[in-house]
Protein backbone atom coordinates (compact mmCIF):
# COMPACT_ATOMS: atom_id res chain seq x y z
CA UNK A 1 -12.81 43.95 -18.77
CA UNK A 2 -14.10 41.38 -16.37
CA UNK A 3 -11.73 40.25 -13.33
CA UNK A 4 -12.03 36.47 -13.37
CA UNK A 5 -11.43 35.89 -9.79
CA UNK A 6 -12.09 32.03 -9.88
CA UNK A 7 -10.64 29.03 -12.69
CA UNK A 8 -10.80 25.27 -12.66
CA UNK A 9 -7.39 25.82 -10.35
CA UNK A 10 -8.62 28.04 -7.30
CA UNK A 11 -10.12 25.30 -5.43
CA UNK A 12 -8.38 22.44 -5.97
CA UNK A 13 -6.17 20.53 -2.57
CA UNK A 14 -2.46 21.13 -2.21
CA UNK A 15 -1.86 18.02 -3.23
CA UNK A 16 -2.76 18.97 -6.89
CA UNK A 17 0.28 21.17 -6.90
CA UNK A 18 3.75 20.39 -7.43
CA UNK A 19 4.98 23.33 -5.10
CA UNK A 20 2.79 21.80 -2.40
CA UNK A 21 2.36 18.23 -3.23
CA UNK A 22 6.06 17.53 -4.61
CA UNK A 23 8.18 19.95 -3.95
CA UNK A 24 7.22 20.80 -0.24
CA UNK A 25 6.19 17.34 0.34
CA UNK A 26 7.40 15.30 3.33
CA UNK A 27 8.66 12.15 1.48
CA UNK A 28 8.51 10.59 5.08
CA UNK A 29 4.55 11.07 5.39
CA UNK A 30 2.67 11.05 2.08
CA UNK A 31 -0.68 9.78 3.15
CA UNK A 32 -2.29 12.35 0.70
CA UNK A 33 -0.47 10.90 -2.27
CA UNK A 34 -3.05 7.67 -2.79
CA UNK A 35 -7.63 7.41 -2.31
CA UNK A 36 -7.74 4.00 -2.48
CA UNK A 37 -10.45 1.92 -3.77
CA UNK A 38 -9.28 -1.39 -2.18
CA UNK A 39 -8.89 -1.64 1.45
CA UNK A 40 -7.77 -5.26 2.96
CA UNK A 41 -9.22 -6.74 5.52
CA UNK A 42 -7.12 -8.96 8.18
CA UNK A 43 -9.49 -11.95 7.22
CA UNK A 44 -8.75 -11.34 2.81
CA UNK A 45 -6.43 -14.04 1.44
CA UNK A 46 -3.75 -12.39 -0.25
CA UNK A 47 -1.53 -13.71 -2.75
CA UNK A 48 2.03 -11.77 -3.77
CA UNK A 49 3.13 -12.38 -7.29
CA UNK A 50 5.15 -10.01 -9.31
CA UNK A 51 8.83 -8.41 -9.67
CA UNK A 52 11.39 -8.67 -6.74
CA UNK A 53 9.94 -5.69 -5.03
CA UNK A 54 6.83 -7.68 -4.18
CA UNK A 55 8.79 -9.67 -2.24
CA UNK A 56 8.78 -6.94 0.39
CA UNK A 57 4.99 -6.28 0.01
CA UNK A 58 4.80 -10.47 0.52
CA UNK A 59 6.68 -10.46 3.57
CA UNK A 60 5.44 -7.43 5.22
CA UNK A 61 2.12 -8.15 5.17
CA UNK A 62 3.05 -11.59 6.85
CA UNK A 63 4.64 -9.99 9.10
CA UNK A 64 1.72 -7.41 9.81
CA UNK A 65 -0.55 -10.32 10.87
CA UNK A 66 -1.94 -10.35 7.54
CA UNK A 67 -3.50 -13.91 6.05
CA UNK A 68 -0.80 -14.56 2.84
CA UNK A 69 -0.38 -18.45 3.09
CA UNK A 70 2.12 -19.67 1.61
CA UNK A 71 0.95 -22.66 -0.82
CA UNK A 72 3.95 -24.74 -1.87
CA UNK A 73 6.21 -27.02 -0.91
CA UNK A 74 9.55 -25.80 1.02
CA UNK A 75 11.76 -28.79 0.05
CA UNK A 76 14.84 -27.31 -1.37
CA UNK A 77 13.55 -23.64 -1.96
CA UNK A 78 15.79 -20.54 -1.08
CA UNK A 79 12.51 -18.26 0.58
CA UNK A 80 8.98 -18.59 1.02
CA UNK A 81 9.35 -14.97 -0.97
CA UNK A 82 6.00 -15.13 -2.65
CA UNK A 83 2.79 -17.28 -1.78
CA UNK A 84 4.61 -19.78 -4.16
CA UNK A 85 7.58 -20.91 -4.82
CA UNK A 86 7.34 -18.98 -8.60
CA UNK A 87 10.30 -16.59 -7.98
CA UNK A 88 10.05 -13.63 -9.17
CA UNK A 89 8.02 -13.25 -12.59
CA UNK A 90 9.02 -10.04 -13.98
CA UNK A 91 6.40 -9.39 -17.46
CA UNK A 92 2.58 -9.99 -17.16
CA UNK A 93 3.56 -12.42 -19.94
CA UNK A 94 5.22 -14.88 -17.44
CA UNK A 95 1.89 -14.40 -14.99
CA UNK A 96 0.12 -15.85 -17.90
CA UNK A 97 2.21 -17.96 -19.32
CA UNK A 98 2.40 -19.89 -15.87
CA UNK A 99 -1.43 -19.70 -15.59
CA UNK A 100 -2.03 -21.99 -19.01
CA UNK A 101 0.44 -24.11 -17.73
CA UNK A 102 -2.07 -24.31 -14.43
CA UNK A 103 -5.00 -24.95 -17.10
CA UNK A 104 -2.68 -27.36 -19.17
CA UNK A 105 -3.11 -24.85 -22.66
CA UNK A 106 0.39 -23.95 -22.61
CA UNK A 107 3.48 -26.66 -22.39
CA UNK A 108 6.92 -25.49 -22.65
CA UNK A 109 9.32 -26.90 -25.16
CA UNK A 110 11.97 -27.20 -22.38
CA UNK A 111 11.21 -28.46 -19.42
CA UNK A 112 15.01 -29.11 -17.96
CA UNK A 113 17.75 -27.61 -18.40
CA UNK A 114 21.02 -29.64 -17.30
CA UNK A 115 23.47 -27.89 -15.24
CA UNK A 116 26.45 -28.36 -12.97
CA UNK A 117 25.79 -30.75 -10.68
CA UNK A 118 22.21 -32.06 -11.73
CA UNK A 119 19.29 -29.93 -13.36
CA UNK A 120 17.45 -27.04 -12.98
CA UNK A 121 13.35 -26.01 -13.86
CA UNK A 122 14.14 -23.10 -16.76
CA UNK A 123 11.50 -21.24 -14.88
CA UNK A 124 12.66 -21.43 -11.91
CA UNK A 125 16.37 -21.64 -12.32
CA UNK A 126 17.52 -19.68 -8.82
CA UNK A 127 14.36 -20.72 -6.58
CA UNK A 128 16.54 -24.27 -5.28
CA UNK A 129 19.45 -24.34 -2.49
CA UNK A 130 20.99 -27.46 -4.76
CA UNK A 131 19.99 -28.84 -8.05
CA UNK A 132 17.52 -31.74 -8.86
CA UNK A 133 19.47 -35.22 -9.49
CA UNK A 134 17.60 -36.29 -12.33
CA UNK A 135 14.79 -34.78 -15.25
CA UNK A 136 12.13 -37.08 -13.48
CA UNK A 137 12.52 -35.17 -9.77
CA UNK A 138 12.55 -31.79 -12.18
CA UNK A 139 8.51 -32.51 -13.40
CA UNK A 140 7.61 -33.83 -9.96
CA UNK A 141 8.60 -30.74 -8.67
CA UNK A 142 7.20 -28.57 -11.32
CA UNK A 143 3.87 -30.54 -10.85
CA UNK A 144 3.81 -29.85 -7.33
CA UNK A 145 3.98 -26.51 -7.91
CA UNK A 146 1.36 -25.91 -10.44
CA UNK A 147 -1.02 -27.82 -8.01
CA UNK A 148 -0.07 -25.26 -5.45
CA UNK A 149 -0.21 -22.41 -7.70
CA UNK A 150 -3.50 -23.49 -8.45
CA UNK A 151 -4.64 -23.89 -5.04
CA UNK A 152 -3.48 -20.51 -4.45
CA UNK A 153 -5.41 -18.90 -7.35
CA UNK A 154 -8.49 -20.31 -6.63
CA UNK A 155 -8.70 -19.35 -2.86
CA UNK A 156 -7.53 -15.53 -2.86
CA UNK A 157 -9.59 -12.44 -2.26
CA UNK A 158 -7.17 -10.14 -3.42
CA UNK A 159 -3.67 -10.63 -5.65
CA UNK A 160 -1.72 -7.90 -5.62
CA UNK A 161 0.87 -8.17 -8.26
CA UNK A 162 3.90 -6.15 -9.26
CA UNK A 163 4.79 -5.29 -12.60
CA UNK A 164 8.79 -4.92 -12.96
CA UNK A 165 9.95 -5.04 -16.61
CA UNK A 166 8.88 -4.74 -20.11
CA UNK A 167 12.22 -6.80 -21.35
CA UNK A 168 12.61 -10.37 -21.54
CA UNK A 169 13.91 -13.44 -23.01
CA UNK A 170 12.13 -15.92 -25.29
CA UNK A 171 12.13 -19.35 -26.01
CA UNK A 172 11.70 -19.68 -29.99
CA UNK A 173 9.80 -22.58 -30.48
CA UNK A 174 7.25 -22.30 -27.81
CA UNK A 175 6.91 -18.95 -27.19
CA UNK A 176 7.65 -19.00 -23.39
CA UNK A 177 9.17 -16.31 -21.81
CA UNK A 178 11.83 -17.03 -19.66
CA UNK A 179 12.48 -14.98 -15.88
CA UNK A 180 16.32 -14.36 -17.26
CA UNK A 181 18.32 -14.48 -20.12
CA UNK A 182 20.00 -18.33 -20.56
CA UNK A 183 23.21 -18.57 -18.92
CA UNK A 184 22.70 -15.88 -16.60
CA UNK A 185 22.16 -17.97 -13.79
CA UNK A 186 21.23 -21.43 -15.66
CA UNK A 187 21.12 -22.86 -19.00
CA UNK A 188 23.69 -22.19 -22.28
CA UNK A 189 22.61 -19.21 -24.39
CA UNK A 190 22.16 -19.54 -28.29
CA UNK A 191 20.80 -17.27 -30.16
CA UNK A 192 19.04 -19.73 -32.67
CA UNK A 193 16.87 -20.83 -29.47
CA UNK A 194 16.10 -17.57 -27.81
CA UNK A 195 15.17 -14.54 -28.97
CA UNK A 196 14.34 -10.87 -26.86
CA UNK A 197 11.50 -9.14 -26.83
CA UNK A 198 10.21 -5.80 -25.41
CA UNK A 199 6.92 -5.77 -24.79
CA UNK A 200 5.10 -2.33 -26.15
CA UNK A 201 1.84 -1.01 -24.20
CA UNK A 202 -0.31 -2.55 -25.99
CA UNK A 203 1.21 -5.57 -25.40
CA UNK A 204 1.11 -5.62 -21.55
CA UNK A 205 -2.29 -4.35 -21.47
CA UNK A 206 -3.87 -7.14 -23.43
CA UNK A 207 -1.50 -9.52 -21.26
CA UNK A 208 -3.35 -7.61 -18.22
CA UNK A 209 -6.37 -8.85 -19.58
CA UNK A 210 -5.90 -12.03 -20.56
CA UNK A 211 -4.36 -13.25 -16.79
CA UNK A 212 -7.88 -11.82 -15.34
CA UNK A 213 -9.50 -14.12 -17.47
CA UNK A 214 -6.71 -17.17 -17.01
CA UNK A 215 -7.43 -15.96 -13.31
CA UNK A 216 -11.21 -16.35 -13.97
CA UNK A 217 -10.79 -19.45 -15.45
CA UNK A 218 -9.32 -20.98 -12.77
CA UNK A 219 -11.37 -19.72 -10.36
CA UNK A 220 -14.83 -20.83 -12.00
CA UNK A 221 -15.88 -17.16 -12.84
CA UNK A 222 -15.69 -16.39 -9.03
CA UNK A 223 -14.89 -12.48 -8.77
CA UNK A 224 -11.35 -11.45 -7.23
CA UNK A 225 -9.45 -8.11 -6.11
CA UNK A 226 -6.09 -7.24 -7.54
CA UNK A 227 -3.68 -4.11 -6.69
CA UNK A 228 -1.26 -3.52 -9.02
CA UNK A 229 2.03 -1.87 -8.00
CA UNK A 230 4.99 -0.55 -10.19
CA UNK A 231 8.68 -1.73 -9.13
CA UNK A 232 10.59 1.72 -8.79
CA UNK A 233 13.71 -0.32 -9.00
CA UNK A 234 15.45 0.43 -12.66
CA UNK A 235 17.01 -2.24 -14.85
CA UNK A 236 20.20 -3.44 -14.20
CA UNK A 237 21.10 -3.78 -17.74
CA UNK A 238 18.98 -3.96 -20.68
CA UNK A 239 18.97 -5.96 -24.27
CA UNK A 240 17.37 -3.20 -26.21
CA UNK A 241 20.31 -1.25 -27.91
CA UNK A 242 18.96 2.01 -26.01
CA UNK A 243 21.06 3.44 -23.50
CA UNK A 244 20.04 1.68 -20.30
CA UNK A 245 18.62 5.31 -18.50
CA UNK A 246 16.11 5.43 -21.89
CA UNK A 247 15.24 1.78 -21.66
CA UNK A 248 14.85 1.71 -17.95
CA UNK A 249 12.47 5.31 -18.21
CA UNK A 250 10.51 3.71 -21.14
CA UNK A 251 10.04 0.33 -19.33
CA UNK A 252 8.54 1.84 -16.15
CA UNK A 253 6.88 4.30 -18.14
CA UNK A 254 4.93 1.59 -20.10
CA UNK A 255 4.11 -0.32 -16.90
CA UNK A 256 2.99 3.01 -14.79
CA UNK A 257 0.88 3.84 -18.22
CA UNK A 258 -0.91 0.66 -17.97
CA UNK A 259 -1.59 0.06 -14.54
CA UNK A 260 -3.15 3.50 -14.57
CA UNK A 261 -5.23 2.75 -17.45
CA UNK A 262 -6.63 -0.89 -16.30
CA UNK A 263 -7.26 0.57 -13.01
CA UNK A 264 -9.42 3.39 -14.43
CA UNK A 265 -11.04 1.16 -16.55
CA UNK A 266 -11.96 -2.22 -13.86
CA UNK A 267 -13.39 -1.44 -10.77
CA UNK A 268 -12.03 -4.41 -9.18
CA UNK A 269 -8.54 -3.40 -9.82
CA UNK A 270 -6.03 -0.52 -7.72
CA UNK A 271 -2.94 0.87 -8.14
CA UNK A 272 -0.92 1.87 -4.95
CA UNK A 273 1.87 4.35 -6.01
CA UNK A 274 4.61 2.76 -4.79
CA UNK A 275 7.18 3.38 -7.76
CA UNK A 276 6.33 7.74 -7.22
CA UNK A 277 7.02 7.22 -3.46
CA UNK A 278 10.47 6.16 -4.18
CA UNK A 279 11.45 8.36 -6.99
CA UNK A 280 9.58 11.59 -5.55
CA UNK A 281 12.01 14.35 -6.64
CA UNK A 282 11.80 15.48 -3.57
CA UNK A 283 13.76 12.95 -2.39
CA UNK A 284 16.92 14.07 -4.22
CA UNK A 285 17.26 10.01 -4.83
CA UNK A 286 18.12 9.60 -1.20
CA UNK A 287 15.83 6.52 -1.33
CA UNK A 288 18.13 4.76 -3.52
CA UNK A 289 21.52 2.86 -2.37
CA UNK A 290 25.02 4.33 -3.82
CA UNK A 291 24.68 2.24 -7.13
CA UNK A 292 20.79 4.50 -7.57
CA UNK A 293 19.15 1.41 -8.23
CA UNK A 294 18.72 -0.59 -5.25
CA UNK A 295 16.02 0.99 -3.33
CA UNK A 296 17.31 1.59 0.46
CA UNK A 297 15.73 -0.73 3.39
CA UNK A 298 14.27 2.99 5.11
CA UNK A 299 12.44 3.61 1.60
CA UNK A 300 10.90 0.51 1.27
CA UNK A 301 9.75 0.84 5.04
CA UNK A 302 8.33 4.28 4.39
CA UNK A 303 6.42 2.73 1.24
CA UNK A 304 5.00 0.13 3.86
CA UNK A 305 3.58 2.46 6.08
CA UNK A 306 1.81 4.64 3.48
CA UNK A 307 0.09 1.53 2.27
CA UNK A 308 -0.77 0.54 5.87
CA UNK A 309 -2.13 3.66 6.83
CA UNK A 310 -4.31 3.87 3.29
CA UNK A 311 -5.02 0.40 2.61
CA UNK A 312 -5.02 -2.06 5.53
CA UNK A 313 -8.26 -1.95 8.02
CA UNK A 314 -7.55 -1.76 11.80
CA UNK A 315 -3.57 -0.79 10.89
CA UNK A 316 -1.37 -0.93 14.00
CA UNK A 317 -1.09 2.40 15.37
CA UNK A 318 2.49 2.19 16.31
CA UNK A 319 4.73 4.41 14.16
CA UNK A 320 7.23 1.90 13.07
CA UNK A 321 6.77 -1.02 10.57
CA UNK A 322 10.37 -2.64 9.69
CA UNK A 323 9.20 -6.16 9.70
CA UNK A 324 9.39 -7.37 6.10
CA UNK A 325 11.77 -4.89 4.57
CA UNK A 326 15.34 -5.89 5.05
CA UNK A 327 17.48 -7.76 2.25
CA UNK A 328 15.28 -10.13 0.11
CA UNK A 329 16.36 -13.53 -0.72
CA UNK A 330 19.81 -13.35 0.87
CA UNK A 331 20.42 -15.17 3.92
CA UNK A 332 22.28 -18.33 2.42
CA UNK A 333 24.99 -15.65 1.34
CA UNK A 334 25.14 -13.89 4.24
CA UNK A 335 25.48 -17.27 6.50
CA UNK A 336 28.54 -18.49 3.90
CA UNK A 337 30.59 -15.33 4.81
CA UNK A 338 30.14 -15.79 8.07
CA UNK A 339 30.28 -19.70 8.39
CA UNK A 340 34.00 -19.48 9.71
CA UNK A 341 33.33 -17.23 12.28
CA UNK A 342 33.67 -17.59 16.21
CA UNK A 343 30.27 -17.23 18.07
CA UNK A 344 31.49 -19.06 21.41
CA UNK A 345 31.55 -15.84 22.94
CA UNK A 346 33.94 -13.58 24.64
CA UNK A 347 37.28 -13.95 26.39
CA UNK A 348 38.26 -11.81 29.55
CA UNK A 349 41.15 -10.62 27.83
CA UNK A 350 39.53 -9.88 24.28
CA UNK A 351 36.16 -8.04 25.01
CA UNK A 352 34.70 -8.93 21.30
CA UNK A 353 33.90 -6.47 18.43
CA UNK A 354 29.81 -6.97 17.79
CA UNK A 355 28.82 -6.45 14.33
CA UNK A 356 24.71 -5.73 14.00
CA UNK A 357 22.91 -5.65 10.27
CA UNK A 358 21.69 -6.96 6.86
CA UNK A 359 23.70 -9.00 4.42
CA UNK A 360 25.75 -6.32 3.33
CA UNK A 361 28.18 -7.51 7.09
CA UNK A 362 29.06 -9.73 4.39
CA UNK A 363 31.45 -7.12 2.97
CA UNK A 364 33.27 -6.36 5.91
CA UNK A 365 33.80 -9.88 7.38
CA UNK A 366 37.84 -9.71 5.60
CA UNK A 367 38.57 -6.60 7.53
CA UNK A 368 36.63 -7.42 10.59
CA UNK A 369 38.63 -10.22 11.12
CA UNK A 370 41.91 -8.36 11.23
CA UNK A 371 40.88 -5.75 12.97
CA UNK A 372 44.52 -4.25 15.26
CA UNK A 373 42.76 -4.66 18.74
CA UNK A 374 42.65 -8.53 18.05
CA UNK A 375 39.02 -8.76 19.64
CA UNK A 376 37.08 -11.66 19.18
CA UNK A 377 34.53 -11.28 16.68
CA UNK A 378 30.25 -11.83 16.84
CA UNK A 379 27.62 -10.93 14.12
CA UNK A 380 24.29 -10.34 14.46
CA UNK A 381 22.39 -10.91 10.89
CA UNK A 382 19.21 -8.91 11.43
CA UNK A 383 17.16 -10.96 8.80
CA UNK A 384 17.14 -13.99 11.58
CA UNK A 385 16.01 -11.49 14.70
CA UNK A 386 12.46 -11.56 16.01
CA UNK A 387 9.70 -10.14 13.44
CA UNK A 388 10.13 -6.72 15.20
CA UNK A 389 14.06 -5.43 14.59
CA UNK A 390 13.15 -2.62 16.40
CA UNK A 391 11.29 -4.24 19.73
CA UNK A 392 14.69 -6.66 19.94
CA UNK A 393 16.35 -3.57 20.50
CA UNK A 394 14.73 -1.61 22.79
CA UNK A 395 14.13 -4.78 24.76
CA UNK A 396 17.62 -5.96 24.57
CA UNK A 397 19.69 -3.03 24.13
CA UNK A 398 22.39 -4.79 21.12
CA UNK A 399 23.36 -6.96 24.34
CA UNK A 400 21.05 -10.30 23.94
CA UNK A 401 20.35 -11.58 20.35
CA UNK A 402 17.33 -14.04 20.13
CA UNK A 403 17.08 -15.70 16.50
CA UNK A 404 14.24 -17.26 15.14
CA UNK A 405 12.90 -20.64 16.64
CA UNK A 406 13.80 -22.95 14.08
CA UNK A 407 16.35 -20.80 12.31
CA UNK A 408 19.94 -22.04 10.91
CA UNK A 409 21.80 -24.03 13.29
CA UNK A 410 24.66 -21.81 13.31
CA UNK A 411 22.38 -18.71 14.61
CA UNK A 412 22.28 -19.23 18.38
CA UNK A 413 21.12 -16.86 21.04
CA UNK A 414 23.98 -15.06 22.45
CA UNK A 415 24.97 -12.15 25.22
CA UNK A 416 27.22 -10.26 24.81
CA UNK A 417 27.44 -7.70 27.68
CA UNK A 418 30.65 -6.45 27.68
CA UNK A 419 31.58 -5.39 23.88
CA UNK A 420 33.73 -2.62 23.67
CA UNK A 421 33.24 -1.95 20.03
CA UNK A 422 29.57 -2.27 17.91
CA UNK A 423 29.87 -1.77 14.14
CA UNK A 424 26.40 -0.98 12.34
CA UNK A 425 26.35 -2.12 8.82
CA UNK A 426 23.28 -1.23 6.58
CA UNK A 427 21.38 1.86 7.34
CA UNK A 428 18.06 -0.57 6.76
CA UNK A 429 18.13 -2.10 10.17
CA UNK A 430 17.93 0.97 12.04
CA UNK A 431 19.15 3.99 10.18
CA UNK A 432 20.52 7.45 11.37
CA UNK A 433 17.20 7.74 13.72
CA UNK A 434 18.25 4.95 15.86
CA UNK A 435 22.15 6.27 16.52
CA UNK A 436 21.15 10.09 16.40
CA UNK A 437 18.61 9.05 19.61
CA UNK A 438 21.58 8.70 21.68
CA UNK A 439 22.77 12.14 20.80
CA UNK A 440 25.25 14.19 18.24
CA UNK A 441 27.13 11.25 17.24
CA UNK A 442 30.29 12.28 15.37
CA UNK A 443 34.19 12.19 16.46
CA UNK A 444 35.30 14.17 19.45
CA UNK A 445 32.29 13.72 21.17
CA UNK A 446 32.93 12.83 24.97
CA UNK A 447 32.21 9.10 25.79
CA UNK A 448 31.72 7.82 22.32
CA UNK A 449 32.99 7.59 18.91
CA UNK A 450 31.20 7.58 15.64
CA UNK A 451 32.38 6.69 11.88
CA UNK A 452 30.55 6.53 8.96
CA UNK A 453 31.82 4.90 6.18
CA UNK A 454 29.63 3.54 3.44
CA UNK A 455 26.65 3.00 5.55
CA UNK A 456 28.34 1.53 8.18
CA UNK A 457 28.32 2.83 11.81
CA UNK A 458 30.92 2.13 14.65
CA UNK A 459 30.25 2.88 18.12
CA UNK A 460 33.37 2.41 20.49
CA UNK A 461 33.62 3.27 24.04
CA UNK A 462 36.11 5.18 25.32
């Protein structure tokens, strides 16, 4: 009997193990995880279209120095979240969909819907601050924007585009497939009007295919880059009848299926494995929020500097990249809960409480205000600091905020030297890494207190 001391196995990288590329993996640090075939260059055009995850990728490359104009007006909008002012578009289906409508071989059958207060574009019904006074100022503004979205198409290098769901609504008589159900956020649902669809594999693939060409078209045959991520973030509900854990696994599964498959099969096209970054087993789901669908601000961070360090020339050396990955899309509501608060600084008698974080300080503005000690109150909202969190606060030490030249109004620089109390809210910002680096933060510790409650942090001096 022969001893077979070799098989197809023997030779093969750690990485093509799950003991040793899953289950021992450092889901900080997975730079073996992706080979890429695209790497960007500083000087490539980029343009961010895709599901609201790509809203991240959009504003962290920006942030990163990277060249991803923005295209379209800014009259009105909520975020320059994407190089236009699309929103998110959620199928392949919509990508197309808002091509033709570029190229003039697709028209929707309704082009306003009326609402509260004015009127609203049905495919863009959250992308406006307020709504449009008339129909008329609803075209011109949908006009603009397929002139910019057409600008933008035609001067990319690469488009790197996120695939998020396989559900979605329809509009009957047209065919055109709408970014959420009607009266969700806009619009009066009826059933003899709108109709949902899933779309199979087969489906998104050929859509896949068809926006290259639409793409193509547009572009006079010229030859283009695209890098295709997955959303890891699951549905938040679903139309199907399924259980929403089977519809969520068979959406992404479709979506990871045929990324994988029209990368094999187009040179031209890469996939960057964002969605296995965040749902690595290994992780034990600790890169999701409590609810285990919002991915956490540290995750997406950690996503952004495996694709810098694989697919960005000349990436910054530093270790840290948190530009770009706080709370997408949510500033107005963070600036409403705090719009009646006090920011003309300290009293001698009240030293103030200083609150420092994301949107979510939104949640404890009601008992912040009555906290016993009676301090004054400031907040910090970390989406307006400098592009670099992380530099404000090693510069500043949580004692001078600067906010963005140009910013709201109501977000002016401020000291404030002699807090006695500083609550953290949002592990995103800064995390455990950033407390922990003062030392063994919990209660009885001499000189300071620490309290965790929900992702919230307060520091008090003693």
């Amino acid at each position: 009997m022969n001893n077979v001391s070799n098989n197809p196995y023997t030779a093969l990288p750690s990485n093509r193990f799950w003991r040793s590329g899953v289950q021992q993996s450092d889901t900080v640090d997975m730079s073996d995880i992706h080979d890429p075939k695209i790497v960007l260059e500083k000087s490539d055009t980029i343009v961010t279209m895709g599901s609201c995850f790509a809203q991240h990728i959009a504003n962290w490359l920006r942030d990163r120095g990277c060249n991803v104009p923005y295209y379209d007006s800014t009259q009105n909008i909520r975020a320059k979240s994407f190089s236009a002012n699309y929103g998110n578009i959620y199928t392949v289906r919509q990508a197309v969909q808002l091509l033709q409508e570029v190229r003039g071989t697709h028209v929707p059958s309704e082009p306003v819907w009326p609402i509260e207060g004015g009127f609203a574009d049905p495919l863009r019904p959250a992308q406006f601050v307020t709504a449009f006074h008339s129909p008329q100022d609803v075209t011109a503004s949908r006009q603009q924007h397929l002139d910019a979205v057409r600008a933008a198409i035609q001067d990319f290098d690469v488009l790197v585009f996120t695939l998020g769901l396989t559900e979605a609504w329809r509009i009957r008589a047209c065919g055109t497939v709408l970014p959420t159900a009607p009266g969700v956020v806009a619009g009066k649902f009826d059933d003899a009007r709108y109709e949902f669809i899933n779309f199979r594999y087969g489906d998104v693939l050929s859509d896949l295919e068809t926006l290259c060409r639409e793409v193509r078209a547009l572009r006079g045959g010229q030859d283009f880059r695209m890098l295709l991520t997955v959303s890891p973030v699951p549905l938040t509900a679903t139309a199907s009848g399924e259980h929403v854990l089977c519809a969520s696994t068979y959406s992404k599964s479709v979506l990871r299926a045929v990324a994988g498959d029209f990368c094999a099969d187009h040179s031209f096209a890469d996939y960057f494995p964002s969605f296995e970054l965040v749902t690595n087993p290994a992780a034990k789901s600790e890169q999701f929020e409590d609810n285990l669908r919002s991915v956490r601000p540290e995750a997406v961070a950690m996503v952004m500097r495996t694709f810098e360090r694989l697919c960005l020339a000349d990436a910054p050396q530093d270790d840290v990249t948190s530009a770009g990955v706080g709370d997408v899309d949510c500033e107005d509501a963070l600036l409403d809960a705090f719009a009646v608060l006090d920011r003309a600084g300290p009293t001698p008698e009240s030293p103030p409480l200083l609150l420092v974080g994301n949107s979510h300080l939104g949640s404890g503005k009601e008992q912040a205000d009555r906290n016993p000690m009676g301090q004054s109150l400031k907040f910090a909202p970390t989406n307006f600091l400098a592009q670099d969190p992380f530099k404000a606060v090693r510069r500043n030490r949580f004692r001078r905020f600067e906010f963005r030249e140009g910013g709201p109004s109501n977000c002016v620089d401020f000291t404030c030297d002699d807090a006695r109390a500083l609550i953290i809210v949002g592990c995103g910002f800064m995390g455990d890494g950033i407390i922990r680096a003062h030392g063994d933060l919990k209660a009885g510790r001499e000189g300071v207190m620490a309290v965790k409650f929900h992702r919230t942090y307060l520091l008090c001096k003693k």
